[in-house]
Protein backbone atom coordinates (compact mmCIF):
# COMPACT_ATOMS: atom_id res chain seq x y z
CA UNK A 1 114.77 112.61 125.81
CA UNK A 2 111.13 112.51 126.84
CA UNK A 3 107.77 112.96 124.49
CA UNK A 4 105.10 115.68 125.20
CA UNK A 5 103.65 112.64 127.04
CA UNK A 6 106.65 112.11 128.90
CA UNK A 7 107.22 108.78 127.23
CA UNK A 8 111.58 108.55 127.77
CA UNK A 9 113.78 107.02 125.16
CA UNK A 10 117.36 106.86 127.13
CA UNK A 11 120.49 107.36 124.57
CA UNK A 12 123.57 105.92 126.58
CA UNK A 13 125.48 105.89 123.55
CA UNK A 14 125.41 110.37 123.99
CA UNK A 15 128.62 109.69 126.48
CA UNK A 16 129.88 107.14 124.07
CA UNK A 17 133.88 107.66 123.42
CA UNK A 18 132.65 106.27 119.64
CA UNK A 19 132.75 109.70 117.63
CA UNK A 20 129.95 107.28 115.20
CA UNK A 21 127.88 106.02 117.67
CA UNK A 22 128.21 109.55 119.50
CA UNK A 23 126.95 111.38 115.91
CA UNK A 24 124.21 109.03 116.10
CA UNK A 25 122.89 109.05 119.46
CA UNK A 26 122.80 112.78 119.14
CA UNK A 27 120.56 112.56 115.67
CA UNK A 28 118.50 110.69 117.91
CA UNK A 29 118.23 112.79 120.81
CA UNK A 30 117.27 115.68 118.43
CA UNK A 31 114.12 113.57 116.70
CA UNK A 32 113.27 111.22 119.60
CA UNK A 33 110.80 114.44 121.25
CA UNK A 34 108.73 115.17 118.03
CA UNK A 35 108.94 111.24 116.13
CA UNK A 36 107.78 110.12 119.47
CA UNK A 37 105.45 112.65 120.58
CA UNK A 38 103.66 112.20 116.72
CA UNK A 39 103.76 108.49 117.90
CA UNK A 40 101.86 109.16 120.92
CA UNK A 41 99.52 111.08 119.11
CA UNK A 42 98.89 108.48 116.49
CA UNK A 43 97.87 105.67 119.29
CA UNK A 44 96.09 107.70 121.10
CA UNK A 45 93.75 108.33 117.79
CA UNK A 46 93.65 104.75 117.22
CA UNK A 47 92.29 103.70 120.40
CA UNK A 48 89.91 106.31 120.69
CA UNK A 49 88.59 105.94 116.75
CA UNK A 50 88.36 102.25 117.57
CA UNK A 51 86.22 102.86 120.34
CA UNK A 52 84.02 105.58 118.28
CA UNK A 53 83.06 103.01 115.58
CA UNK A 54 82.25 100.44 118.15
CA UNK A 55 79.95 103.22 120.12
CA UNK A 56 78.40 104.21 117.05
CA UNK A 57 77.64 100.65 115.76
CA UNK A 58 79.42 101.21 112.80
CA UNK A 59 80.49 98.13 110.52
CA UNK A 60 83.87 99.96 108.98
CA UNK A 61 86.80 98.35 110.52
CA UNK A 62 90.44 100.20 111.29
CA UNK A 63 92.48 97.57 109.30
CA UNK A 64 96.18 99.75 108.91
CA UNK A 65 98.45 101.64 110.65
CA UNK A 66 101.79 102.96 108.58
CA UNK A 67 103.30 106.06 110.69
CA UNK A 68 101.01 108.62 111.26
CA UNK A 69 98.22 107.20 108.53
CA UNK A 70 95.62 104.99 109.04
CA UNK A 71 93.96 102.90 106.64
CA UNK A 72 90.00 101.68 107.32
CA UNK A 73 87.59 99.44 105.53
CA UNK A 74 84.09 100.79 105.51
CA UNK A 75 80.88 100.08 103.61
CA UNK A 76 79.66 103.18 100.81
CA UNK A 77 77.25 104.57 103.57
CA UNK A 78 79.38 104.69 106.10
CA UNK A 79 81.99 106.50 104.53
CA UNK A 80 81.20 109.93 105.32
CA UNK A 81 80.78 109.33 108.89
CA UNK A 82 84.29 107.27 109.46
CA UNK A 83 85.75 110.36 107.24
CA UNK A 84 84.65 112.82 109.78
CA UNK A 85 85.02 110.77 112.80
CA UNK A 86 88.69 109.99 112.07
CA UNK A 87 89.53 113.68 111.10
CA UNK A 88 88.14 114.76 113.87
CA UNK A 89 89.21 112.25 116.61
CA UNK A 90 93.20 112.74 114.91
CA UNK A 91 93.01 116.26 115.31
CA UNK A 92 92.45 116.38 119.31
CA UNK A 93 94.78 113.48 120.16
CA UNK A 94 96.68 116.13 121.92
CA UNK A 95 96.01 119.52 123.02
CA UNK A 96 98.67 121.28 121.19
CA UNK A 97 99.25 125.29 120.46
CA UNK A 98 99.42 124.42 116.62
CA UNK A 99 96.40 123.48 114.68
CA UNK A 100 97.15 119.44 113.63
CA UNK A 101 95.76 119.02 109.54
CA UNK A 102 94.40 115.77 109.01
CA UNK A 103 93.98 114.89 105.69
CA UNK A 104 91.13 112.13 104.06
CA UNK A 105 90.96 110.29 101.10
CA UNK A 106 88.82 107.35 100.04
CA UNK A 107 88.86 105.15 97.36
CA UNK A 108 87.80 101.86 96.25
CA UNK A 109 91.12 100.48 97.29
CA UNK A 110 94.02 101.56 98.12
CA UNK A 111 95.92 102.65 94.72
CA UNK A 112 92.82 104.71 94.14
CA UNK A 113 94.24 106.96 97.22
């Protein structure tokens, strides 16, 4: 099984005798293209936001990653500009024939999102 990328994820356990581990494998060959492809997408959009707030001078700071969300730190003025930046830097990771959404949300902290 391969990502849009072409990043593999081998599944030995497909020829498995195991009717279980068989079931499994299978599950896993059937997600392993778009959970791995979103993957590639998501790392790809942290690198290149990374390297946007450093070329910008900005003083907000990527701090989170948790599956395809990412949480930042940024002072009141900046806001506005990592909103737009990271919406959209996520939204070209990958040149894809579906539109990606990205959705933004700010808060004081965390629980406020």
């Amino acid at each position: 099984m391969s990502t849009l990328l072409g990043r593999r994820r081998y599944l030995p356990d497909l020829a498995s005798g195991n009717l279980v581990a068989r079931n499994a494998a299978e599950r896993m060959a059937m997600n392993a293209p778009v959970q791995g492809t979103a993957s590639d997408m998501i790392k790809i959009a942290m690198v290149r936001v990374q390297a946007a707030l450093v070329a910008r001078g900005l003083r907000a700071r990527m701090l989170l990653q948790v599956h395809d969300e990412l949480l930042f730190e940024a002072p009141p003025d900046e806001v506005g500009a990592v909103e737009a930046l990271a919406r959209e830097i996520m939204a070209s990771a990958l040149p894809l024939k579906v539109p990606v959404v990205v959705d933004v949300k700010t808060g004081g902290d965390w629980a406020e999102v």
